[in-house]
C-alpha atoms as a PDB file:
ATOM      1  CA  UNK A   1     -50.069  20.623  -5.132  1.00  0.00           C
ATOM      2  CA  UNK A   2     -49.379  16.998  -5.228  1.00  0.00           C
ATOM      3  CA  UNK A   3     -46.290  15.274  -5.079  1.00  0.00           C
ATOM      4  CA  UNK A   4     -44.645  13.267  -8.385  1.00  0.00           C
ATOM      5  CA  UNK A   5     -44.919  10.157  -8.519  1.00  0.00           C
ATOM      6  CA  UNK A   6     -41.532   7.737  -8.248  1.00  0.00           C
ATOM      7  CA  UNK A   7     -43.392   5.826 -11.175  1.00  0.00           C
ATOM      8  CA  UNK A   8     -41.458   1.829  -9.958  1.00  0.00           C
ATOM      9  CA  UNK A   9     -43.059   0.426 -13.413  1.00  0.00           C
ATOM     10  CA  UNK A  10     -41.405   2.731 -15.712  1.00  0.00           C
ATOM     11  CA  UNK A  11     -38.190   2.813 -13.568  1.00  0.00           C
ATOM     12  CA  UNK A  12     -38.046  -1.322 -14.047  1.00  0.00           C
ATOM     13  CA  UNK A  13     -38.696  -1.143 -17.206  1.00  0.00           C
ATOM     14  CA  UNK A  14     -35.536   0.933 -17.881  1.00  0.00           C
ATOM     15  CA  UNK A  15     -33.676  -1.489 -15.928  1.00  0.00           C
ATOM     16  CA  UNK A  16     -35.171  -4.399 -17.843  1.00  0.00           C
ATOM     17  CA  UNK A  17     -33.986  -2.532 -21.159  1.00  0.00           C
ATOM     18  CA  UNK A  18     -30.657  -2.651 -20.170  1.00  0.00           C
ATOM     19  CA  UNK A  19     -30.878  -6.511 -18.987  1.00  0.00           C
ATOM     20  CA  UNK A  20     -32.107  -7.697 -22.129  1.00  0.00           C
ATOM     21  CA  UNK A  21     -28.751  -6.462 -23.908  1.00  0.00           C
ATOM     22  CA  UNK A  22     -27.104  -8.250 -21.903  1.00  0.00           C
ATOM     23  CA  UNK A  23     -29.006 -11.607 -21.575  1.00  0.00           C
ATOM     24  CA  UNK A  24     -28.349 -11.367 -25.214  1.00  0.00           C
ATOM     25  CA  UNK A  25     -24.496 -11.278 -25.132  1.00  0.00           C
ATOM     26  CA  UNK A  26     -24.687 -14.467 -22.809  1.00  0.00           C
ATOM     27  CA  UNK A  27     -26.684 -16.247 -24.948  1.00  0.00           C
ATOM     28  CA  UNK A  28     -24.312 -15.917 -27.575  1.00  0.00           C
ATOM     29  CA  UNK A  29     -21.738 -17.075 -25.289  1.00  0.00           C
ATOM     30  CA  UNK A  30     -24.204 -20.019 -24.722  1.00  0.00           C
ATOM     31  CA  UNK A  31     -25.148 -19.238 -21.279  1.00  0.00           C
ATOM     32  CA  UNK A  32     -28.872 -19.082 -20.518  1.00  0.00           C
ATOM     33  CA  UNK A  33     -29.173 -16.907 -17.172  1.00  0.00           C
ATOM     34  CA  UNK A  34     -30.440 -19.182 -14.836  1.00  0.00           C
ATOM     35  CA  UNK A  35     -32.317 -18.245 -11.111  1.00  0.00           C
ATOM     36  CA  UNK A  36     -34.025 -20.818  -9.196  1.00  0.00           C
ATOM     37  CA  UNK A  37     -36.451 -19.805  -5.769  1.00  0.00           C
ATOM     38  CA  UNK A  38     -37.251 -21.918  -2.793  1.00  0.00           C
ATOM     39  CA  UNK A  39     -40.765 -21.241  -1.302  1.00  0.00           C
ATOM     40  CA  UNK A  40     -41.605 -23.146   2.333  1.00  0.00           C
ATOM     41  CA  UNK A  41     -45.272 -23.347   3.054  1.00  0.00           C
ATOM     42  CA  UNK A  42     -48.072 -21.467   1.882  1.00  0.00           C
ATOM     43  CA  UNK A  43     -48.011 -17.978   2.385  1.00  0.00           C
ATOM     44  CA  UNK A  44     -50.180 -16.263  -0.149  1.00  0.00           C
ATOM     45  CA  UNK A  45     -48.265 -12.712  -0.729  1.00  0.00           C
ATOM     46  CA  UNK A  46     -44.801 -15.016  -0.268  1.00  0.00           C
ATOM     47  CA  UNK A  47     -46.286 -17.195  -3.237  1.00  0.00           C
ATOM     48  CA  UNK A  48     -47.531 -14.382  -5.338  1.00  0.00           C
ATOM     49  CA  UNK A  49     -44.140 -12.842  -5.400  1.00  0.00           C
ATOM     50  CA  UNK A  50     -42.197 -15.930  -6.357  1.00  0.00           C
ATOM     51  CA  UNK A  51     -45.126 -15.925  -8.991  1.00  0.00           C
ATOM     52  CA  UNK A  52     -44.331 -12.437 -10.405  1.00  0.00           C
ATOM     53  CA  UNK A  53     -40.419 -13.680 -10.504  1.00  0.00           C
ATOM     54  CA  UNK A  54     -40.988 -16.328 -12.110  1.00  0.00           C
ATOM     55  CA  UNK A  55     -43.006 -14.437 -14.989  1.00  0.00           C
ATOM     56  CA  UNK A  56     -40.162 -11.654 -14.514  1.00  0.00           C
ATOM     57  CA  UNK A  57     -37.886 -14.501 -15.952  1.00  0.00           C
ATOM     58  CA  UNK A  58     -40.032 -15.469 -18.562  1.00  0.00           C
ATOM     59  CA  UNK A  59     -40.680 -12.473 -20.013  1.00  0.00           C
ATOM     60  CA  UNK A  60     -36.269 -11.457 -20.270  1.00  0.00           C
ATOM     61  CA  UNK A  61     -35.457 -15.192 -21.505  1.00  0.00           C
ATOM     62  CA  UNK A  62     -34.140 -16.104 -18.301  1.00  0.00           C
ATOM     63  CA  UNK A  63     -34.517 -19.565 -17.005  1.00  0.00           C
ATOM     64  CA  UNK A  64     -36.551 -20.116 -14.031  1.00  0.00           C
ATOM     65  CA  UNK A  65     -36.440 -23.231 -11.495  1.00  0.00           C
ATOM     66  CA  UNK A  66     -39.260 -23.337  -8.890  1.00  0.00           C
ATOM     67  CA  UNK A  67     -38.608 -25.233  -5.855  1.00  0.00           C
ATOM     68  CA  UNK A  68     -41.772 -25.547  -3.358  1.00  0.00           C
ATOM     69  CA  UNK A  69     -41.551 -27.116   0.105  1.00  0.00           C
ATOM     70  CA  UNK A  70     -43.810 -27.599   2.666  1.00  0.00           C
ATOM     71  CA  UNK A  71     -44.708 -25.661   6.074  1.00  0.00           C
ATOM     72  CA  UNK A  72     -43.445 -28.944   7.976  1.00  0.00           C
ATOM     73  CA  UNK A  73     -39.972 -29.383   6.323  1.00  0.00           C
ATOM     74  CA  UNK A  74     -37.301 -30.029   8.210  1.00  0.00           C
ATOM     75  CA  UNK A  75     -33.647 -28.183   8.405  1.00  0.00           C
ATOM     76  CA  UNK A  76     -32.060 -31.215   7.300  1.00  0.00           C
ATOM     77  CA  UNK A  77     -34.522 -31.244   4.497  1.00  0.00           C
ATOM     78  CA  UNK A  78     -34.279 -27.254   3.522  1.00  0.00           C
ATOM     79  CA  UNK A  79     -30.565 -27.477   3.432  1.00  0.00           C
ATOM     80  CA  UNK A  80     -30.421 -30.473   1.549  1.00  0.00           C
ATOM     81  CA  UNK A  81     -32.259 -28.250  -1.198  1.00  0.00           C
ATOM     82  CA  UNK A  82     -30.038 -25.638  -0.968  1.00  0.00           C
ATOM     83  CA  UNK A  83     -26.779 -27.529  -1.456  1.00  0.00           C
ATOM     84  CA  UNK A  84     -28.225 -28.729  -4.041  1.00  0.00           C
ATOM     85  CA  UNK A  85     -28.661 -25.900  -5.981  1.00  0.00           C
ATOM     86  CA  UNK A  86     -25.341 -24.665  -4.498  1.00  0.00           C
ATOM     87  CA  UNK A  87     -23.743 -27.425  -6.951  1.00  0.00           C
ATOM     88  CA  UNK A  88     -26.360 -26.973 -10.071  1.00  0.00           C
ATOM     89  CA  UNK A  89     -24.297 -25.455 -12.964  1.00  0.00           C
ATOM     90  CA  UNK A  90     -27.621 -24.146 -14.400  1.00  0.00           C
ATOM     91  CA  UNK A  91     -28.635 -22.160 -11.269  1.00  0.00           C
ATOM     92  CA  UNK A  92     -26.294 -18.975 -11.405  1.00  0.00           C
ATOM     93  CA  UNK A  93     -28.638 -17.778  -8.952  1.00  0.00           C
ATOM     94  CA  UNK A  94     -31.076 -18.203  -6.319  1.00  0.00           C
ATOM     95  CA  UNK A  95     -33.395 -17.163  -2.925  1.00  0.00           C
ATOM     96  CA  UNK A  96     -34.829 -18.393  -0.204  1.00  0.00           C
ATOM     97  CA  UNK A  97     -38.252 -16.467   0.356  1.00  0.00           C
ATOM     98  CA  UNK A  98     -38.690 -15.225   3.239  1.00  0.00           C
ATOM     99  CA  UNK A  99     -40.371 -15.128   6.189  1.00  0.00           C
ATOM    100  CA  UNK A 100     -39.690 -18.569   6.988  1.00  0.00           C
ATOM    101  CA  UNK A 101     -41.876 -20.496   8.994  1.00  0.00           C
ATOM    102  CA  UNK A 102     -40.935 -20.201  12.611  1.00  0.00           C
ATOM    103  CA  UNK A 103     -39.373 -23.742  13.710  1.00  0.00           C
ATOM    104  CA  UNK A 104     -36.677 -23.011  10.855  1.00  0.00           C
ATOM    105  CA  UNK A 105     -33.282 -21.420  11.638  1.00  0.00           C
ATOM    106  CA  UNK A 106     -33.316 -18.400   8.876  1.00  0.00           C
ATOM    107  CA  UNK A 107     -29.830 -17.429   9.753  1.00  0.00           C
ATOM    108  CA  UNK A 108     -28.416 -20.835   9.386  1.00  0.00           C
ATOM    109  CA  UNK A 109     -30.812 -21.025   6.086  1.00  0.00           C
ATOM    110  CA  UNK A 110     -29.032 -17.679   4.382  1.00  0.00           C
ATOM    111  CA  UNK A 111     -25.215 -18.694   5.481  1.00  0.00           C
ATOM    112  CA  UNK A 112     -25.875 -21.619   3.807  1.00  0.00           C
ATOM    113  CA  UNK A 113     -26.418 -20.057   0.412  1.00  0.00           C
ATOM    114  CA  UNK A 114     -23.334 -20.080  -1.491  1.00  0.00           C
ATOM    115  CA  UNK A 115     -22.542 -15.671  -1.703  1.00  0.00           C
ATOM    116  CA  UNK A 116     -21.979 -15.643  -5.252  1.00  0.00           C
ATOM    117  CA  UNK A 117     -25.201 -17.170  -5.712  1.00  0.00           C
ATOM    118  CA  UNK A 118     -27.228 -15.310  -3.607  1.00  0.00           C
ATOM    119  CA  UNK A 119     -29.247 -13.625  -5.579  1.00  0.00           C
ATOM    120  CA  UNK A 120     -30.875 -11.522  -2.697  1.00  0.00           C
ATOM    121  CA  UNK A 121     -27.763 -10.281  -1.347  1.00  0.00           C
ATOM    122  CA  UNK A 122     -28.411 -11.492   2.241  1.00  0.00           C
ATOM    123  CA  UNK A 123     -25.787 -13.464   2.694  1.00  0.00           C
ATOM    124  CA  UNK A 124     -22.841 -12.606   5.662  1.00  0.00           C
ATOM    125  CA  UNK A 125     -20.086 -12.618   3.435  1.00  0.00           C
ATOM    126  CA  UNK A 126     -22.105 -10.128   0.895  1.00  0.00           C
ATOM    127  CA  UNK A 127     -23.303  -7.676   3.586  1.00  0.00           C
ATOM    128  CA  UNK A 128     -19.741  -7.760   5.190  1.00  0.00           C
ATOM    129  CA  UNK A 129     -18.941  -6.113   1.603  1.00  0.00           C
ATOM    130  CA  UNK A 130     -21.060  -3.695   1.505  1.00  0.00           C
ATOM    131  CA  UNK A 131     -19.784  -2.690   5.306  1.00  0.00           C
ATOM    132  CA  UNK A 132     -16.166  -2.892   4.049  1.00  0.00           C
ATOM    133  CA  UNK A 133     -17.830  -0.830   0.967  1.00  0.00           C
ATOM    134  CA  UNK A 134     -16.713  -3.369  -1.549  1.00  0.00           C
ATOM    135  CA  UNK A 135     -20.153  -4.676  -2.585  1.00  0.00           C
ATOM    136  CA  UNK A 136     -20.546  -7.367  -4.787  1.00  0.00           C
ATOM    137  CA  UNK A 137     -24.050  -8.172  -4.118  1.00  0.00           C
ATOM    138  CA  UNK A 138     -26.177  -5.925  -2.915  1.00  0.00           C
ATOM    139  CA  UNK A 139     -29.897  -6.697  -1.143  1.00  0.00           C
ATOM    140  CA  UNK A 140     -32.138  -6.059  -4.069  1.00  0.00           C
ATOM    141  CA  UNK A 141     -34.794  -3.661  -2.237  1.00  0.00           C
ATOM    142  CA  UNK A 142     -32.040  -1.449  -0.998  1.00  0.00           C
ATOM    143  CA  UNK A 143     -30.544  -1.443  -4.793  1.00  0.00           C
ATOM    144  CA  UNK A 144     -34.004  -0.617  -6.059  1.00  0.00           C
ATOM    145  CA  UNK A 145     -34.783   2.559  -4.143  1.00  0.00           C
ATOM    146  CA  UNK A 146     -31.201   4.000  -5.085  1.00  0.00           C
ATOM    147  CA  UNK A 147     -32.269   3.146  -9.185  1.00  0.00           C
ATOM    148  CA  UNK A 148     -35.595   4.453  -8.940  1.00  0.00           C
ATOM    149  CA  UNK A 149     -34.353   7.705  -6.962  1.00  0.00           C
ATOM    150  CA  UNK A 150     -31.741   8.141  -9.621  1.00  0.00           C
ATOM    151  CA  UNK A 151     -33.811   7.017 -12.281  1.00  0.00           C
ATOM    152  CA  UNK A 152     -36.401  10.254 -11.721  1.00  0.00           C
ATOM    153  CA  UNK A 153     -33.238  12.756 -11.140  1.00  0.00           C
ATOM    154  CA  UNK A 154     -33.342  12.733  -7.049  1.00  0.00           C
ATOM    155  CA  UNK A 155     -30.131  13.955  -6.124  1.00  0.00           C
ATOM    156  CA  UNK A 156     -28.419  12.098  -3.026  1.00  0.00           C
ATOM    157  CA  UNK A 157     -25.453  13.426  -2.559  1.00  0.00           C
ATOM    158  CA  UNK A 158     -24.988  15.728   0.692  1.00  0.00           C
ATOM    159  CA  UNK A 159     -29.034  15.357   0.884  1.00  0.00           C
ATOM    160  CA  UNK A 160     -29.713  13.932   4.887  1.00  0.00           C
ATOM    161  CA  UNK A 161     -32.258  10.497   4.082  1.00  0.00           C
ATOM    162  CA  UNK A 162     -33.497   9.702   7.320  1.00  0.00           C
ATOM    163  CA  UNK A 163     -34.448   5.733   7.115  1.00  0.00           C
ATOM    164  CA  UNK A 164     -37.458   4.063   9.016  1.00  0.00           C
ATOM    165  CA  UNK A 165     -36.828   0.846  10.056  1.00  0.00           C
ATOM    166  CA  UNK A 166     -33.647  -0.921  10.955  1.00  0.00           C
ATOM    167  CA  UNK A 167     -34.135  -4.694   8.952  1.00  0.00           C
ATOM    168  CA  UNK A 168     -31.991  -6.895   7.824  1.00  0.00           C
ATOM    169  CA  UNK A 169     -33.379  -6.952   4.354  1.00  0.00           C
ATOM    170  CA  UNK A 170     -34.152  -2.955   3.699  1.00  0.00           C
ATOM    171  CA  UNK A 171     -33.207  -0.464   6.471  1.00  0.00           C
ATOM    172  CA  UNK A 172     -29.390  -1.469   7.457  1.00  0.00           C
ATOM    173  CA  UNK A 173     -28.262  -2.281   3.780  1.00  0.00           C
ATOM    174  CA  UNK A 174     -30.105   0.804   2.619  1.00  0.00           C
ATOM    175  CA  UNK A 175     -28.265   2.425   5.415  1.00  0.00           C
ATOM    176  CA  UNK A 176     -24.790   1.491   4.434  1.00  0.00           C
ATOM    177  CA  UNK A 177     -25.549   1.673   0.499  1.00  0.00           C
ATOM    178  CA  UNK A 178     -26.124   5.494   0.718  1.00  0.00           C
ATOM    179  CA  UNK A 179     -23.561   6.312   2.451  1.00  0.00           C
ATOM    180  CA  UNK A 180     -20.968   4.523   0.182  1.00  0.00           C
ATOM    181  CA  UNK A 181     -18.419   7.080  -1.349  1.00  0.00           C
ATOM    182  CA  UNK A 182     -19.527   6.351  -5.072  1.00  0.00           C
ATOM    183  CA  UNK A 183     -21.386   8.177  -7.627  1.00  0.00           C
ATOM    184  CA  UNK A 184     -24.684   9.287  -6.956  1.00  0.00           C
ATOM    185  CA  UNK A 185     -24.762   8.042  -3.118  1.00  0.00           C
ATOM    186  CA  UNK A 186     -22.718   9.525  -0.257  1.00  0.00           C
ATOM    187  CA  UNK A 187     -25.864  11.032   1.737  1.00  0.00           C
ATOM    188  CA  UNK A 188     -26.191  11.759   5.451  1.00  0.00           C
ATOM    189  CA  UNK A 189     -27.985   8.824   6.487  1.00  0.00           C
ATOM    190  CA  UNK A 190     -29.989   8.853   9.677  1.00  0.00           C
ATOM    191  CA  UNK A 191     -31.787   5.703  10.870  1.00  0.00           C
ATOM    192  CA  UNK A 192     -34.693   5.659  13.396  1.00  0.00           C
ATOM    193  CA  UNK A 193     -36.825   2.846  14.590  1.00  0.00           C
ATOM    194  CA  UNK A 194     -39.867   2.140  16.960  1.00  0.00           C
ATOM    195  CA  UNK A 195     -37.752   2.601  20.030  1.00  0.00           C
ATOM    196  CA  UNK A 196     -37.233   6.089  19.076  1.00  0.00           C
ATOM    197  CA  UNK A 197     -39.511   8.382  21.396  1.00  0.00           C
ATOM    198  CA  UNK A 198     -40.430  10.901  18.345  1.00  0.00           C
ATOM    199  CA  UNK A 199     -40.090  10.016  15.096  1.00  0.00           C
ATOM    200  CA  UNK A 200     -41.481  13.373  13.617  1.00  0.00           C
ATOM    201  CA  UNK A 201     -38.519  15.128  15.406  1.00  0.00           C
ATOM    202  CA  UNK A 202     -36.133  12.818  12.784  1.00  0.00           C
ATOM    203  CA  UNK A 203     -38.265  13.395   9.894  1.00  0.00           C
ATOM    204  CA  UNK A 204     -39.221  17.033   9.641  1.00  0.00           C
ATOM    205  CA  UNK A 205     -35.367  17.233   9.293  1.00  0.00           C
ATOM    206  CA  UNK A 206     -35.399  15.047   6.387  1.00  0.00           C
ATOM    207  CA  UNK A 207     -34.386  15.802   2.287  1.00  0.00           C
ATOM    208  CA  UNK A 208     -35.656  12.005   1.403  1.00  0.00           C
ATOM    209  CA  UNK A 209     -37.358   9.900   4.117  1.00  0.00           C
ATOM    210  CA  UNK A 210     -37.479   5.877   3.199  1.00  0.00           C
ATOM    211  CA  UNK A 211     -40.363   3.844   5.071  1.00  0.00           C
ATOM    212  CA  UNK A 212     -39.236   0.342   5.893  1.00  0.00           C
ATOM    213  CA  UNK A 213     -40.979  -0.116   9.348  1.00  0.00           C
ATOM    214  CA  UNK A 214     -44.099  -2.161   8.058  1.00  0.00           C
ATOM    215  CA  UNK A 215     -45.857  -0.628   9.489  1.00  0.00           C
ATOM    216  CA  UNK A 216     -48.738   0.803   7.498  1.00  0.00           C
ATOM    217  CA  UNK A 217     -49.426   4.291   7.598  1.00  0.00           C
ATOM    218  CA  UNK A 218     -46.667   5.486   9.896  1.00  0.00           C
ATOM    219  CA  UNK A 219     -45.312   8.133   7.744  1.00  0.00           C
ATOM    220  CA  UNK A 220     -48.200  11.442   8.018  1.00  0.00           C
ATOM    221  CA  UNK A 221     -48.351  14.298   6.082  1.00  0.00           C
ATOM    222  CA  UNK A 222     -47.280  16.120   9.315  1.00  0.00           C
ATOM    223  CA  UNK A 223     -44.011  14.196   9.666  1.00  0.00           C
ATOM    224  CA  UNK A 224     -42.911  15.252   6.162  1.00  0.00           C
ATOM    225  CA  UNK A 225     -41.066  18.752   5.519  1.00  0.00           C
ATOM    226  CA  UNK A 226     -42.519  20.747   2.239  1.00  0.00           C
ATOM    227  CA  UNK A 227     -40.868  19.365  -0.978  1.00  0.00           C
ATOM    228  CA  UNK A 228     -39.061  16.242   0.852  1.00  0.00           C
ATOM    229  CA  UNK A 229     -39.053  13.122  -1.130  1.00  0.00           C
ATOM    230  CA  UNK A 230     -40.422  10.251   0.345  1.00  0.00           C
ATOM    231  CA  UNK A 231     -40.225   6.313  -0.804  1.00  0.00           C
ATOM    232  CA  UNK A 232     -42.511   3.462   1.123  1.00  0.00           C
ATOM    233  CA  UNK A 233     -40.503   0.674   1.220  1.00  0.00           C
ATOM    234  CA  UNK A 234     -42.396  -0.765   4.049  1.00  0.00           C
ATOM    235  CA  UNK A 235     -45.452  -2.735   3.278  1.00  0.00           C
ATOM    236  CA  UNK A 236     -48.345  -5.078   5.046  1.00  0.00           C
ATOM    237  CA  UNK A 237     -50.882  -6.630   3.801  1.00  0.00           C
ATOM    238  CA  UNK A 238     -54.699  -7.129   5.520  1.00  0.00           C
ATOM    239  CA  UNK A 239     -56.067  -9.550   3.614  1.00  0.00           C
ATOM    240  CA  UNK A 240     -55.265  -9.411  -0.053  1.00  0.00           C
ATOM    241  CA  UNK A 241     -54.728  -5.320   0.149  1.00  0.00           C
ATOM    242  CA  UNK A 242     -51.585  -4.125   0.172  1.00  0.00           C
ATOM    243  CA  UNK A 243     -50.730  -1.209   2.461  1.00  0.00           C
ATOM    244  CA  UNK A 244     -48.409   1.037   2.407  1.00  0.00           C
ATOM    245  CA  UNK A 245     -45.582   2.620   5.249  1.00  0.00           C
ATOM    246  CA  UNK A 246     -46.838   6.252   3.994  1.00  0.00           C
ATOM    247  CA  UNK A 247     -49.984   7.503   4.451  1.00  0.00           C
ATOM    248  CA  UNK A 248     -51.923   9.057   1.145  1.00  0.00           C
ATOM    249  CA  UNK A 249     -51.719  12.995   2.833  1.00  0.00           C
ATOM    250  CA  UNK A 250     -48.240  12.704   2.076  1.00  0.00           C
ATOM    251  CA  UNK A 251     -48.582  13.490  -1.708  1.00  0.00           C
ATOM    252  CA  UNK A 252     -50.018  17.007  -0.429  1.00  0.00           C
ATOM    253  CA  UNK A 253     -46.970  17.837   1.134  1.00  0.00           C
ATOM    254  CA  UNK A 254     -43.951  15.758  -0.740  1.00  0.00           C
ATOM    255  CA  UNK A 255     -42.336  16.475  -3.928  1.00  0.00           C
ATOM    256  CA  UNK A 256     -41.975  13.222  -5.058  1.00  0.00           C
ATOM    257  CA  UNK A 257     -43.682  10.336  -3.326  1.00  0.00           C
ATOM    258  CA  UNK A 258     -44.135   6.002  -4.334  1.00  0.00           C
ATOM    259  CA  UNK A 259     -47.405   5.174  -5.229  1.00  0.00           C
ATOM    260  CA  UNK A 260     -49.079   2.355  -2.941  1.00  0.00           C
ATOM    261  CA  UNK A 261     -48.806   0.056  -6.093  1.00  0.00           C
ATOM    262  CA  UNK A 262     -46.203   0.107  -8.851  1.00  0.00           C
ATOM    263  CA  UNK A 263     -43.880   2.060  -6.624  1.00  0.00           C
ATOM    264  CA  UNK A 264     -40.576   0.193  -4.711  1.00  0.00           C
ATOM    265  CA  UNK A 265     -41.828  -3.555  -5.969  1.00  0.00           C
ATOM    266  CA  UNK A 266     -41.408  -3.346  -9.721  1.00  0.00           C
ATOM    267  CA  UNK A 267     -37.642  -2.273  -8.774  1.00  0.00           C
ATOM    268  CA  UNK A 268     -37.180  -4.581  -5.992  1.00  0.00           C
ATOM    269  CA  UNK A 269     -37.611  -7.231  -8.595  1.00  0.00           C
ATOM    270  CA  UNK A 270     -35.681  -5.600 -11.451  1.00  0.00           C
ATOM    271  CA  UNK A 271     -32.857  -5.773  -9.512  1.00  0.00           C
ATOM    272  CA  UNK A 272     -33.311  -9.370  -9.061  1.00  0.00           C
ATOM    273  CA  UNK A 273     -32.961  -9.916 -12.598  1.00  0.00           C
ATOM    274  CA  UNK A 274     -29.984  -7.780 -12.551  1.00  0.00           C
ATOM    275  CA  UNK A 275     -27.820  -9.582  -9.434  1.00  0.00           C
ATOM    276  CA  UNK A 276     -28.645 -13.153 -11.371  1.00  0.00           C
ATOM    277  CA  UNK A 277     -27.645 -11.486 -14.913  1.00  0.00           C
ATOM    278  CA  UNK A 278     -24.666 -10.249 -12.990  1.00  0.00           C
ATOM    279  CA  UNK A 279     -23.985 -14.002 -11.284  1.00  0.00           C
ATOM    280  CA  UNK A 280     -24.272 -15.222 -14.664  1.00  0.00           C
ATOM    281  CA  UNK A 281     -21.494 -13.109 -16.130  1.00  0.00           C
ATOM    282  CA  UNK A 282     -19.248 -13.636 -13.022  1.00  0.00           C
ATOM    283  CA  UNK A 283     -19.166 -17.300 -13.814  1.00  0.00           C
ATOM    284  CA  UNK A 284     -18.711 -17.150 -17.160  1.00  0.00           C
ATOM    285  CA  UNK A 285     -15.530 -14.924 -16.394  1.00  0.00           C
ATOM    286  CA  UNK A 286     -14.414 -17.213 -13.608  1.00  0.00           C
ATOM    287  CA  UNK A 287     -14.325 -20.002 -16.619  1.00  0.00           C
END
């Protein structure tokens, strides 16, 4: 039988339900959510998903400020940009797109980024509070996989999620999201990497398994206990195809599996919108 599908589109759309209500009750506040992006250089799947933001924004009423630089820009130049949107009233929120190109310090780049602006949730400050677990922000891939898990009626609690991958932007937020002691999280998180001699022996003991290695294909049908849930948050691309952390035999084995398309992206995004709706509202509050 083949595995359910953790359907990302639909799951965003719920999301984006929600949002509109209140993008609404701003508005007749008079505040127009506003969420800028920074893109350095060229990179096509970098510039298509600044793209899909920016239409994202467009299609919830949300304002949308596109900032391009080039591959050669300096530091001095990149964080003159960002203090300036630091200091733009109409920005509630923003990102720097990453990867940056290699002569650029990204660290230095994300500390720079004013936290309650930081729409991606990478800043120090905002994944010290999600260590403390106080979050304010959270990363918005690591938010999206806990929606669209709860979304289609995955149970976490007490389940064991066993995490590939150990990034900055998915695996170690993810890591310390799930195990928060709130409402529909508190798993038994395990995380495993590439230095780990055999993955399979992590894996088979799995309830959920989340791919975020980039690595495509890593997750086999043979790795995956009968009925575990597994989410590909990892993904590559050769050429303009996107790949995938899980192989397709998984669906023969998994009870619920993310498509190759329309699976963790839609929600990475959707909870975009929902940190800068949630920026918005902060600084309305804060006067």
């Amino acid at each position: 039988m083949s595995a359910r599908v953790l359907d990302g589109n639909w799951a965003s759309s719920q999301v984006k339900m929600g949002l509109r209500e209140r993008i609404q009750a701003l508005k007749t506040r008079g505040v127009t959510v506003g969420l800028a992006t920074v893109l350095v250089g060229d990179d096509p799947p970098s510039a298509r998903y600044v793209a899909m933001k920016h239409a994202d924004c467009a299609e919830l009423g949300i304002d949308s400020f596109d900032y391009r630089l080039g591959a050669d820009v300096t530091m001095a130049e990149l964080l003159a940009t960002i203090s300036e949107l630091n200091d733009d009233d109409r920005v509630h929120s923003y990102l720097v797109q990453l990867p940056l190109p290699a002569h650029i310090d990204q660290e230095m780049v994300l500390s720079a980024v004013t936290p309650a602006k930081d729409v991606d949730g990478l800043h120090p400050y905002n994944l010290g509070l999600l260590t403390l677990g106080e979050p304010k922000v959270v990363a918005c891939t690591p938010a999206g996989i806990v929606e669209l898990l709860n979304l289609h009626g995955v149970d976490l609690p007490g389940k064991h999620v066993v995490i590939v991958g150990r990034g900055v932007t998915i695996g170690r937020p993810l890591a310390l999201l799930l195990a928060l002691n709130r409402p529909g999280l508190n798993a038994a998180v395990t995380v495993v990497h590439s230095r780990v001699p055999s993955l399979v022996d992590h894996t088979r003991e799995a309830d959920v398994i989340i791919a975020a290695a980039g690595s495509p294909g890593i997750i086999t049908a043979d790795m995956v206990r009968k009925d575990a849930v597994v989410v590909g948050a990892g993904t590559t691309f050769a050429g303009r195809t996107l790949l995938s952390d899980v192989d397709d035999s998984v669906a023969e084995v998994a009870s619920w599996v993310t498509p190759r398309l329309g699976g963790v992206g839609p929600m990475t995004r959707a909870m975009l919108l929902s940190n800068a709706v949630s920026a918005a509202e902060a600084s309305l509050a804060q006067g």
